[in-house]
N, C-alpha and C. Protein backbone atom coordinates (compact mmCIF):
# COMPACT_ATOMS: atom_id res chain seq x y z
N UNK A 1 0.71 -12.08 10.75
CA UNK A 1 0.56 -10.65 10.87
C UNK A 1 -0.83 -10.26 10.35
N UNK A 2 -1.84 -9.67 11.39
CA UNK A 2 -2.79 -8.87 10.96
C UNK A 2 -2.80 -7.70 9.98
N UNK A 3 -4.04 -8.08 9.26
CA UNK A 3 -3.77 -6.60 8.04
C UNK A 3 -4.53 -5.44 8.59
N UNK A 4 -3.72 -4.36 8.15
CA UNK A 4 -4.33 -3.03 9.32
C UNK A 4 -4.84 -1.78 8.27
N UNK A 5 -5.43 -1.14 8.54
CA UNK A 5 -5.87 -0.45 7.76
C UNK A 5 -5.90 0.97 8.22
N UNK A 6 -5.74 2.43 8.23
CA UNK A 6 -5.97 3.70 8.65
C UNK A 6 -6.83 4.44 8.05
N UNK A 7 -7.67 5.45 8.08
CA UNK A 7 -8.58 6.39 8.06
C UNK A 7 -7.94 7.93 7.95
N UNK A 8 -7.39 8.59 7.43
CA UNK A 8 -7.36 10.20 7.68
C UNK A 8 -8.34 10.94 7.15
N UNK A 9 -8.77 11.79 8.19
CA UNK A 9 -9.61 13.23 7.45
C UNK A 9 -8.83 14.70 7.87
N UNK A 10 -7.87 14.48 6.52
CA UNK A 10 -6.97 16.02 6.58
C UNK A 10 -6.00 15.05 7.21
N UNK A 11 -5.25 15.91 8.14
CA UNK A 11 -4.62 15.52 9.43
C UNK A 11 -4.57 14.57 10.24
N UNK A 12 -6.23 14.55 10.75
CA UNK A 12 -6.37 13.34 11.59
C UNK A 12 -6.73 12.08 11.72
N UNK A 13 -6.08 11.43 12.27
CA UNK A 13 -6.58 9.81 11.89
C UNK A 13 -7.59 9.39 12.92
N UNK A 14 -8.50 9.06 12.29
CA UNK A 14 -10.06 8.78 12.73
C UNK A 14 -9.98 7.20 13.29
N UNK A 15 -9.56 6.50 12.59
CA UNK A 15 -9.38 4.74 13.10
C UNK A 15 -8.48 4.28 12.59
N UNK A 16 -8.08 3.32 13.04
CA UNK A 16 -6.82 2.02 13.01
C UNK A 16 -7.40 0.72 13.27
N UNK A 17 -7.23 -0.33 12.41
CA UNK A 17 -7.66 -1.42 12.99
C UNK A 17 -8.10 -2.23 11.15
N UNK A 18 -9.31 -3.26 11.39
CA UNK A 18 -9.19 -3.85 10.50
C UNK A 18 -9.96 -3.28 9.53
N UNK A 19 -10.15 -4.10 8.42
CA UNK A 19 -11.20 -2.99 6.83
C UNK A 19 -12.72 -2.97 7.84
N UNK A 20 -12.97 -3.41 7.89
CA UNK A 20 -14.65 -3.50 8.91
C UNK A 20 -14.37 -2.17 9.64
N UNK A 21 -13.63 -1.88 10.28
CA UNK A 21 -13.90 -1.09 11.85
C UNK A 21 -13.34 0.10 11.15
N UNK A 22 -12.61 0.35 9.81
CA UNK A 22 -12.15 1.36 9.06
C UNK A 22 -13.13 1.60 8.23
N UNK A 23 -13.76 0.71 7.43
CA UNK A 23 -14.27 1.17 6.52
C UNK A 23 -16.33 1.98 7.51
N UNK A 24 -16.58 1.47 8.66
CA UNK A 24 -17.50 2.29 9.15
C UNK A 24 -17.34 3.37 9.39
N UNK A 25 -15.83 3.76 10.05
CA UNK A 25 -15.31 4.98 10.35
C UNK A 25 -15.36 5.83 9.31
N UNK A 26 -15.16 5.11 8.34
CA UNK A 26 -14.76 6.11 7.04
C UNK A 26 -16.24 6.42 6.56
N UNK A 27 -17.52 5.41 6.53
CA UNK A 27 -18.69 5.85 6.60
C UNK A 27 -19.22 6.93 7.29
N UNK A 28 -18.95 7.21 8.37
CA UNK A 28 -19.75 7.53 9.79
C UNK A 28 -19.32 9.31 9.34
N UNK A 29 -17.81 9.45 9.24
CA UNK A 29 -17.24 10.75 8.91
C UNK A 29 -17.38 11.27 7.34
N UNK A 30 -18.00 10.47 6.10
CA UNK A 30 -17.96 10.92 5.11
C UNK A 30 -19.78 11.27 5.68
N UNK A 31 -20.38 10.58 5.93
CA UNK A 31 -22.08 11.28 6.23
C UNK A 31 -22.10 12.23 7.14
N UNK A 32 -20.87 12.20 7.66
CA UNK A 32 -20.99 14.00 8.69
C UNK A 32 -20.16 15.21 7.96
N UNK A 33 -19.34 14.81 6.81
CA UNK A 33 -19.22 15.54 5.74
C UNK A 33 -17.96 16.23 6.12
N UNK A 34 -17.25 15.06 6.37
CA UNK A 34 -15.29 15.08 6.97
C UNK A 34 -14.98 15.31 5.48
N UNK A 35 -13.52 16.34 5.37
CA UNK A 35 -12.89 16.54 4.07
C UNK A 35 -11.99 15.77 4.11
N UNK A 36 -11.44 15.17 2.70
CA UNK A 36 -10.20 15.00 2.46
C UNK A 36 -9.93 13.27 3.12
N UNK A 37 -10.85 12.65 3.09
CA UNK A 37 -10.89 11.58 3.86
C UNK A 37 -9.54 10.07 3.00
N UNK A 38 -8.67 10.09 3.92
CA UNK A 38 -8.16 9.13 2.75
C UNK A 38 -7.32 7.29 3.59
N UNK A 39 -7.88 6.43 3.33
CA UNK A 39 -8.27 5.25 3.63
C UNK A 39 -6.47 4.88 3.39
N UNK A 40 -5.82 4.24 4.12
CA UNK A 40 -3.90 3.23 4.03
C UNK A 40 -4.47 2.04 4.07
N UNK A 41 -3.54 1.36 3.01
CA UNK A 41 -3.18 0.07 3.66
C UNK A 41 -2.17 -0.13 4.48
N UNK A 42 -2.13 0.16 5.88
CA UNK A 42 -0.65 0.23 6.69
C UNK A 42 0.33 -0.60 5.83
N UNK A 43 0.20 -1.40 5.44
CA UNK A 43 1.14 -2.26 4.89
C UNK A 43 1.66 -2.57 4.32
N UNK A 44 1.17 -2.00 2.98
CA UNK A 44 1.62 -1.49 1.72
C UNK A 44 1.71 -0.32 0.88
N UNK A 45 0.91 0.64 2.09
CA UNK A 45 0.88 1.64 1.85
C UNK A 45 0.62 2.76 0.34
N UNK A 46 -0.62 1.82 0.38
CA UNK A 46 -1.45 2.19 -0.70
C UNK A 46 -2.60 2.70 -0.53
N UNK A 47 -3.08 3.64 -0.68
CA UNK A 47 -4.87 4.15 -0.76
C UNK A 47 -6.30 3.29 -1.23
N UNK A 48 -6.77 2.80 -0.47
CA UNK A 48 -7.86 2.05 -0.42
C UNK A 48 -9.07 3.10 -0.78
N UNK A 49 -10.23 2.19 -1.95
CA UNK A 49 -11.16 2.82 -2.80
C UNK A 49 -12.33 2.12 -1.89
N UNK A 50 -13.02 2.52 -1.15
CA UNK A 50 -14.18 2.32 -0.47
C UNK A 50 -15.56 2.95 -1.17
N UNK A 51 -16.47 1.88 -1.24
CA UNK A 51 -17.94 2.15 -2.23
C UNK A 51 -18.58 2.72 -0.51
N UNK A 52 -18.81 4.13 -0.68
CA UNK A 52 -19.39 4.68 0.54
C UNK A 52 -21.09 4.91 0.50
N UNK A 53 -21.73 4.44 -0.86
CA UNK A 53 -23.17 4.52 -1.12
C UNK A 53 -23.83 3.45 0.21
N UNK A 54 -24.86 4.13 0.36
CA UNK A 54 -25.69 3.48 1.20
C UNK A 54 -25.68 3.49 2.74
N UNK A 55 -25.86 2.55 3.35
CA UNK A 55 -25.82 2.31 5.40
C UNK A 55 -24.42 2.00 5.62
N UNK A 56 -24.05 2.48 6.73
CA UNK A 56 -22.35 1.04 6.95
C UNK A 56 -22.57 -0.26 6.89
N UNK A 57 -23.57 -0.44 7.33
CA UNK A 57 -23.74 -2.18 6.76
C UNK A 57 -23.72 -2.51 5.17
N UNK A 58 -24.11 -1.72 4.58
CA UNK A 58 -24.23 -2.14 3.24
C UNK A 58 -22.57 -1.73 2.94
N UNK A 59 -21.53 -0.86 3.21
CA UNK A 59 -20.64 -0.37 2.97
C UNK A 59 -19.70 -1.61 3.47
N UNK A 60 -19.96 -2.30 4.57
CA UNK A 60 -19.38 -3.35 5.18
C UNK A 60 -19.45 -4.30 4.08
N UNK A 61 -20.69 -4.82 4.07
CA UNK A 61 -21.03 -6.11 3.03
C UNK A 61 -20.78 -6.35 2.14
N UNK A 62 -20.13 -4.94 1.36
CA UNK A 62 -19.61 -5.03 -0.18
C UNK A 62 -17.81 -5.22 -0.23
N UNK A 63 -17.65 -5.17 1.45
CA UNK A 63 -16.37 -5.61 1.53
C UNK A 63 -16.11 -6.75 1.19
N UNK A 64 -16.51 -7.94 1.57
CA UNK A 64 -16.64 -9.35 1.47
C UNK A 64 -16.62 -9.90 0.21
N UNK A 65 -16.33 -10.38 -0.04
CA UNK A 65 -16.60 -10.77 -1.68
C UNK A 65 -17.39 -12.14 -1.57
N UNK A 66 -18.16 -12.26 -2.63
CA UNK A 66 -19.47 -12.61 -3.36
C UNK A 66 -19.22 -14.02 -3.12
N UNK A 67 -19.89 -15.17 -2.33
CA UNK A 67 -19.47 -16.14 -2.53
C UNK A 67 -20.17 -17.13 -3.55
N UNK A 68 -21.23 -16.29 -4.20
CA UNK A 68 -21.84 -16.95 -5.71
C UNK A 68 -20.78 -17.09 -6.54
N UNK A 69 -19.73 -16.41 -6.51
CA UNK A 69 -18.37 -16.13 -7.44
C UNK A 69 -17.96 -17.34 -7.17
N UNK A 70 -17.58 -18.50 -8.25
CA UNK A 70 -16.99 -19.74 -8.35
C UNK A 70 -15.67 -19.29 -8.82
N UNK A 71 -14.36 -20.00 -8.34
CA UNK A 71 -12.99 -19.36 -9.00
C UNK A 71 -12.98 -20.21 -10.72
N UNK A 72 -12.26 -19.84 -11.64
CA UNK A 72 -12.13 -20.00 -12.31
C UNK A 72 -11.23 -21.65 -12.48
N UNK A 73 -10.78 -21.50 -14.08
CA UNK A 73 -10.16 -22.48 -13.89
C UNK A 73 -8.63 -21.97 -13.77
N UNK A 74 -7.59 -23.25 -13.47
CA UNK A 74 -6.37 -23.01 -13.19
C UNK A 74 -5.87 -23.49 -11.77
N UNK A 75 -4.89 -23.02 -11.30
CA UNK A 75 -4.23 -23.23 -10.12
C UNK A 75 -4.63 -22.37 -8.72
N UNK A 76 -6.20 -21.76 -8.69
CA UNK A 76 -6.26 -21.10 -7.54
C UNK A 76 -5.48 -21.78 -6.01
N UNK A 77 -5.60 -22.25 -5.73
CA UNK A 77 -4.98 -22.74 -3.79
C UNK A 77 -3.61 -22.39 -4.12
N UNK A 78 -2.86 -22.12 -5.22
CA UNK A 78 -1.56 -21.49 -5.56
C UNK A 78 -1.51 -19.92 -5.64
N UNK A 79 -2.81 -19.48 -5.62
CA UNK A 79 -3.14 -18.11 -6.14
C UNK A 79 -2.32 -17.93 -7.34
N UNK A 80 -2.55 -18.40 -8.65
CA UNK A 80 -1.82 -18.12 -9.77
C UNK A 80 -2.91 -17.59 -10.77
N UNK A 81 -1.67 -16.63 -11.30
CA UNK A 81 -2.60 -15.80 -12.15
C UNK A 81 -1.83 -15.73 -13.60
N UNK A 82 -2.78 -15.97 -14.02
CA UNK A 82 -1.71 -15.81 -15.63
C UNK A 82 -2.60 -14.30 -16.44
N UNK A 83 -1.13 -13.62 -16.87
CA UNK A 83 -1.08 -12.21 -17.39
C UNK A 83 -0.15 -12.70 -18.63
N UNK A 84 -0.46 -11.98 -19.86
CA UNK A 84 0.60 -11.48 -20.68
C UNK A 84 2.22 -10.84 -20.59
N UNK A 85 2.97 -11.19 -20.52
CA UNK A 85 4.20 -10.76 -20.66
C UNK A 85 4.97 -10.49 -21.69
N UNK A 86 5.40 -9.17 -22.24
CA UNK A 86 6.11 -9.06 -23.49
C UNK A 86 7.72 -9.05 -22.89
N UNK A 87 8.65 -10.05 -24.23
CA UNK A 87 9.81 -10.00 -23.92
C UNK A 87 10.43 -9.89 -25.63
N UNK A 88 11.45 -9.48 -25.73
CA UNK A 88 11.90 -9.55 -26.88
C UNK A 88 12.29 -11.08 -27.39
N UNK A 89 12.56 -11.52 -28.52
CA UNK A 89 12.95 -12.68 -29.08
C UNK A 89 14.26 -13.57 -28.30
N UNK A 90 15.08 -13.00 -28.21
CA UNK A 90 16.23 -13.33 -27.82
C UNK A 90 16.02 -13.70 -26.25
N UNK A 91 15.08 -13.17 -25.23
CA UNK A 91 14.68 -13.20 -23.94
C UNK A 91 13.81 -14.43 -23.87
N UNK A 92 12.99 -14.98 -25.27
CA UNK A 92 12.33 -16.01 -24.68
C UNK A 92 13.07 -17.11 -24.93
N UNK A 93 14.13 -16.97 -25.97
CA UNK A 93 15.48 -17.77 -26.91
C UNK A 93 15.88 -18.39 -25.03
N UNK A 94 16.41 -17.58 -24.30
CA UNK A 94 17.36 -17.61 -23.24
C UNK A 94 15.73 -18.22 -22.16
N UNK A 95 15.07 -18.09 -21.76
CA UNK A 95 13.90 -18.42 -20.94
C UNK A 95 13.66 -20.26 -21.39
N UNK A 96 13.93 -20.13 -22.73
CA UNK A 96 13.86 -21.82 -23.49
C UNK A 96 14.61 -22.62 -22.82
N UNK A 97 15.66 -21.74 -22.58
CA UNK A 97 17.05 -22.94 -22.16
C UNK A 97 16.80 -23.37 -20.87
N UNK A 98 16.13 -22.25 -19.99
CA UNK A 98 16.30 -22.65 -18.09
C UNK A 98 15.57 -24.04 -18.21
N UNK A 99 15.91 -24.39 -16.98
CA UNK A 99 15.11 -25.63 -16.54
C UNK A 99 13.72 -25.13 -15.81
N UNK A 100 12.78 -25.78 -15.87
CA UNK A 100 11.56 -25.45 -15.49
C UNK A 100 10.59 -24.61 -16.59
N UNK A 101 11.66 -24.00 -17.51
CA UNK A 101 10.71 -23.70 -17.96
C UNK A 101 10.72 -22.16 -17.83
N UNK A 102 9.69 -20.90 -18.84
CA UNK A 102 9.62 -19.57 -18.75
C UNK A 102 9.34 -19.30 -17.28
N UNK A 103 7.88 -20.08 -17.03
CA UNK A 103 7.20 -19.43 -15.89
C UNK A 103 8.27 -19.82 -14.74
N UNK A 104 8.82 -20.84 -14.67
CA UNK A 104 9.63 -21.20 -13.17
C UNK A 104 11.17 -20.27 -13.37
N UNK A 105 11.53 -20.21 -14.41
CA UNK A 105 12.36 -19.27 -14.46
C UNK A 105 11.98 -17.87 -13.81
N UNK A 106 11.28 -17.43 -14.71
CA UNK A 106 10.49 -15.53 -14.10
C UNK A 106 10.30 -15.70 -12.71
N UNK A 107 9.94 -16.84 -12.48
CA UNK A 107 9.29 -16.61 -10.61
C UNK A 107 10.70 -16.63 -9.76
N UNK A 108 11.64 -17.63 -9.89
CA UNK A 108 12.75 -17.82 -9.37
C UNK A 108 13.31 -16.49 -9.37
N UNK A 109 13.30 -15.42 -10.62
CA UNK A 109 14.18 -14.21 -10.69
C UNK A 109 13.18 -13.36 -9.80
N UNK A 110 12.24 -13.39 -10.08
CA UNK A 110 11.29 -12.16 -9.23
C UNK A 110 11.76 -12.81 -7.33
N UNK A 111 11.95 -13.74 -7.38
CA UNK A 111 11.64 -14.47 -5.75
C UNK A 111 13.12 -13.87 -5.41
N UNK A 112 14.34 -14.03 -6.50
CA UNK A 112 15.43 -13.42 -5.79
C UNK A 112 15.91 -11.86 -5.81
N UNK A 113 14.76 -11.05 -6.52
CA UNK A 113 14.97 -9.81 -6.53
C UNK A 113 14.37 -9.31 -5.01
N UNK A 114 13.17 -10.20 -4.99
CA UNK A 114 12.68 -10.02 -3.67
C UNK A 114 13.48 -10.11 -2.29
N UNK A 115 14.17 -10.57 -2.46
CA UNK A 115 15.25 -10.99 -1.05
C UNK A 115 16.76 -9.67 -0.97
N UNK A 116 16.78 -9.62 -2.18
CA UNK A 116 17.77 -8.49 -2.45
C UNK A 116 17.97 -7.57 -1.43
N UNK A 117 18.51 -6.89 -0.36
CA UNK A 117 18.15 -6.39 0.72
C UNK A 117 18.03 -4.64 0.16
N UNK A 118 19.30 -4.92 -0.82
CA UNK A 118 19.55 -2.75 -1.39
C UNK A 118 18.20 -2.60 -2.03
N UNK A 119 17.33 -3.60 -2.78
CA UNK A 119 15.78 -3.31 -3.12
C UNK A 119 14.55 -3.17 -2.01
N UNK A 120 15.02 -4.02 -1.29
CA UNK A 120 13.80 -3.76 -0.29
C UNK A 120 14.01 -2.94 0.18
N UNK A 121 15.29 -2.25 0.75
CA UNK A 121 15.18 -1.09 0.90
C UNK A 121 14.49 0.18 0.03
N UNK A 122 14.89 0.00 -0.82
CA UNK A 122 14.34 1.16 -2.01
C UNK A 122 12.76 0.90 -1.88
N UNK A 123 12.19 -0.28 -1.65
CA UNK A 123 10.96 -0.49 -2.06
C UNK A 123 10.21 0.08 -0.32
N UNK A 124 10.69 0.01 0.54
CA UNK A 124 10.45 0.53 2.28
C UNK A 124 10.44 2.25 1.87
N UNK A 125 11.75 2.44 1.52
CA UNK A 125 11.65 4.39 1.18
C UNK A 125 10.54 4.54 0.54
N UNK A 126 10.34 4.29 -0.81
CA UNK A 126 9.24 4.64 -1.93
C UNK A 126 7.83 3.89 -1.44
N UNK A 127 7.77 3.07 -0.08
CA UNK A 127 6.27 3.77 0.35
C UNK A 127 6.37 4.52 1.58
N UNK A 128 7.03 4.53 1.98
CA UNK A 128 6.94 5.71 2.98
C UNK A 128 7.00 6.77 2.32
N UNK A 129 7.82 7.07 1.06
CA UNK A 129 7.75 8.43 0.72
C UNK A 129 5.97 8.78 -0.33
N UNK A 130 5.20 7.39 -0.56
CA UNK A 130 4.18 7.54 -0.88
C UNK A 130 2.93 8.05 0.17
N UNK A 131 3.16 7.38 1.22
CA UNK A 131 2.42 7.91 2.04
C UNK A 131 2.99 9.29 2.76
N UNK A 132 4.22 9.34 2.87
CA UNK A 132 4.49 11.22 3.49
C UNK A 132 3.76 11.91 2.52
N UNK A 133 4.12 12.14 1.28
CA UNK A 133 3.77 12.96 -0.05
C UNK A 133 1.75 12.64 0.06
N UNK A 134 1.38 11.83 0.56
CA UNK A 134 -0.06 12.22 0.62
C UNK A 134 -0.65 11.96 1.89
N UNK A 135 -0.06 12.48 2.84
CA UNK A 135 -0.25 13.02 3.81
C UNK A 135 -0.15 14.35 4.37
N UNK A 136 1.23 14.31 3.78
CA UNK A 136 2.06 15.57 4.35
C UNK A 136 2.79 16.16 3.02
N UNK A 137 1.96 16.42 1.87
CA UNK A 137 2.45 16.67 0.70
C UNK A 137 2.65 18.42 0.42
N UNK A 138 1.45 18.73 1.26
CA UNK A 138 1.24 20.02 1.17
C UNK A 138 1.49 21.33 2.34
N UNK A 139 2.07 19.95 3.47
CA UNK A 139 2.99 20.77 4.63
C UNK A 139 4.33 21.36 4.58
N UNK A 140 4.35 22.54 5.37
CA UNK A 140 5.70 23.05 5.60
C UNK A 140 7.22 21.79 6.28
N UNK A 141 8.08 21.80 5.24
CA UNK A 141 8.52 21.46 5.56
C UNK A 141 8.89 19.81 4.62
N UNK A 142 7.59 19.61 4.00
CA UNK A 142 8.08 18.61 3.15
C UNK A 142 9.07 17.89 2.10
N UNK A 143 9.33 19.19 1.48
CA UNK A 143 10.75 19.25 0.76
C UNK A 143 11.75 18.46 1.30
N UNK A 144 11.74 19.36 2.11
CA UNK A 144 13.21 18.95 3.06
C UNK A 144 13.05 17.43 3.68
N UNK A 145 11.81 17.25 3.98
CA UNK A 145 11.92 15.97 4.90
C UNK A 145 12.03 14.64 3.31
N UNK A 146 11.56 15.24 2.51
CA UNK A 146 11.91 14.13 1.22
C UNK A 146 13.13 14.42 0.95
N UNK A 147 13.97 15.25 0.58
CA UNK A 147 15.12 15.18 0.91
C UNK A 147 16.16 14.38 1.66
N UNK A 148 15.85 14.48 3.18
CA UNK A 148 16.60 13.69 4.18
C UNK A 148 15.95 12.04 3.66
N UNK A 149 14.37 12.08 3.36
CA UNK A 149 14.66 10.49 3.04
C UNK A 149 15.26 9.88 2.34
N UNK A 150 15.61 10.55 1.27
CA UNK A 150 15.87 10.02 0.24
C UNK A 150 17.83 9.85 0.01
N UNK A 151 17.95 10.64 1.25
CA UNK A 151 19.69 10.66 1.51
C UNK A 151 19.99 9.52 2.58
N UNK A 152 19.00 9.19 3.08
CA UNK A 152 19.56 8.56 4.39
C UNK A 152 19.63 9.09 5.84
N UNK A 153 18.76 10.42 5.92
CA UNK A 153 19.54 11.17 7.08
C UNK A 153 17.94 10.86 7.92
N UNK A 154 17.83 10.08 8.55
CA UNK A 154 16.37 9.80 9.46
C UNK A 154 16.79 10.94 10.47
N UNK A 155 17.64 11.50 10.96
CA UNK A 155 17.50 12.39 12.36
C UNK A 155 17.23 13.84 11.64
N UNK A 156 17.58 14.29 10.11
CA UNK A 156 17.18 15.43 9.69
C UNK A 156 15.67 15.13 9.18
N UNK A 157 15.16 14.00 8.72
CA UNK A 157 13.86 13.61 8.48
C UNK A 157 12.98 13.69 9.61
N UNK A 158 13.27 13.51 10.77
CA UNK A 158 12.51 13.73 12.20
C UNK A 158 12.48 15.38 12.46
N UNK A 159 13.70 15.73 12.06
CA UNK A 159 13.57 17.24 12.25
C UNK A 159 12.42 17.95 11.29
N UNK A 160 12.47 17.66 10.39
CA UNK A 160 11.72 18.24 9.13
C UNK A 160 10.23 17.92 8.98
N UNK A 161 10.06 16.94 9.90
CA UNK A 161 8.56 16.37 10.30
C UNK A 161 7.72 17.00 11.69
N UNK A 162 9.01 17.29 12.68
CA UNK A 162 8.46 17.85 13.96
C UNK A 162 7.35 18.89 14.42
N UNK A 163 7.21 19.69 13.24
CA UNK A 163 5.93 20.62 13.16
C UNK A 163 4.62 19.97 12.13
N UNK A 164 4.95 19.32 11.90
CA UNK A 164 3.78 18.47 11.67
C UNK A 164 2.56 17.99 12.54
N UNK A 165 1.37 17.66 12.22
CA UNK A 165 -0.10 17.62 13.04
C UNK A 165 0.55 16.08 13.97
N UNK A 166 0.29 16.27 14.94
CA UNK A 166 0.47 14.69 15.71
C UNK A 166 0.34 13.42 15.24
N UNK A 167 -1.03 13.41 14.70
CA UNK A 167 -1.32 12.17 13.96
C UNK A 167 -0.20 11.54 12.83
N UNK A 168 -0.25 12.33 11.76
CA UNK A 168 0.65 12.48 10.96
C UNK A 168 2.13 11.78 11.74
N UNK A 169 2.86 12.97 12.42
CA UNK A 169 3.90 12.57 13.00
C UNK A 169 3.60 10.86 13.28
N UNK A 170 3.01 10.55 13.92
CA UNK A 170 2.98 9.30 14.84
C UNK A 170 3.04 8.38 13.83
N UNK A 171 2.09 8.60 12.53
CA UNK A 171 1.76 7.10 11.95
C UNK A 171 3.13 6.95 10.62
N UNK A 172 3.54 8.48 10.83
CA UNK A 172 4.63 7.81 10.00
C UNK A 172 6.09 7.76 10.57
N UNK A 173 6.30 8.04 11.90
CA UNK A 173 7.40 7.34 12.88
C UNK A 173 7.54 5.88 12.52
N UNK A 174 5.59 5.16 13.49
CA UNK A 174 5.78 3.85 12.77
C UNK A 174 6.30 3.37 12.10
N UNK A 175 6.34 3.58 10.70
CA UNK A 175 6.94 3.33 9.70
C UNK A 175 8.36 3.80 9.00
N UNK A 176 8.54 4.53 10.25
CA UNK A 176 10.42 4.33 10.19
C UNK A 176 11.37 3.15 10.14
């Protein structure tokens, strides 16, 4: 699966496609002095921070990352990252006992929360309802359409969206 990226200024969505062909778009309309410009990750549906100083080429190039950057040490081709984790006493008491170990334990529980289907659901609502709420946060009608999402009712959620700007409508059908 290709990673996709969107563009809005206000209402309308300016491009679709990959960070390159988004992030010029998002150049081209912030130097013609588009409001409200705000960059998706279709996919995770998160807001992307674009360095807009300079040409689109230079805006492009800082996409890429640095290949003077040597990875560190550790398990990169695993992409592993080691963070701090606080647990109480008794949690690392019980983490002692699994087999494998803390870390193969935590991953095993995170890997089966992940599969959980009543979570992924919850985790599908709460970005769609991230991206409605900053899209369509300040439209008529939003209430209600967070409402119906959050009940289950997709045919009163279509209703509650229908006067909404086209764009809008469309990119978050998709993601029904």
């Amino acid at each position: 699966m290709t990673q996709t990226y969107s563009v809005f200024a206000g209402t309308e969505r300016l491009a679709h496609g990959d960070l390159t062909k988004v992030a010029r778009a998002t150049k081209l309309a912030f130097d013609e002095g588009r409001a409200r410009l705000v960059v998706l990750d279709d996919l995770l549906g998160t807001t992307v921070e674009l360095d807009l100083r300079g040409t689109a080429d230079e805006v492009v190039a800082r996409l890429s990352p640095d290949p003077e950057v040597r990875p560190g040490r550790g398990r990169p081709r695993l992409g592993v990252t080691a963070r701090e984790v606080t647990l109480l006493p008794r949690h690392w008491e019980w983490l002692a006992t699994q087999p494998g170990g803390a870390s193969a334990t935590l991953r095993r529980l995170i890997e089966t929360a992940r599969k959980d289907p009543v979570l992924q659901g919850n985790e599908a609502r709460d970005r769609f309802y991230r991206v409605m709420s900053l899209l369509a946060g300040e439209l008529p009608g939003f209430e209600d359409a967070s409402r119906a999402l959050f009940a289950g009712n997709s045919e009163r959620l279509k209703e509650s969206m229908a006067e909404w700007p086209q764009d809008i409508r469309t990119y978050l059908a998709d993601r029904l």
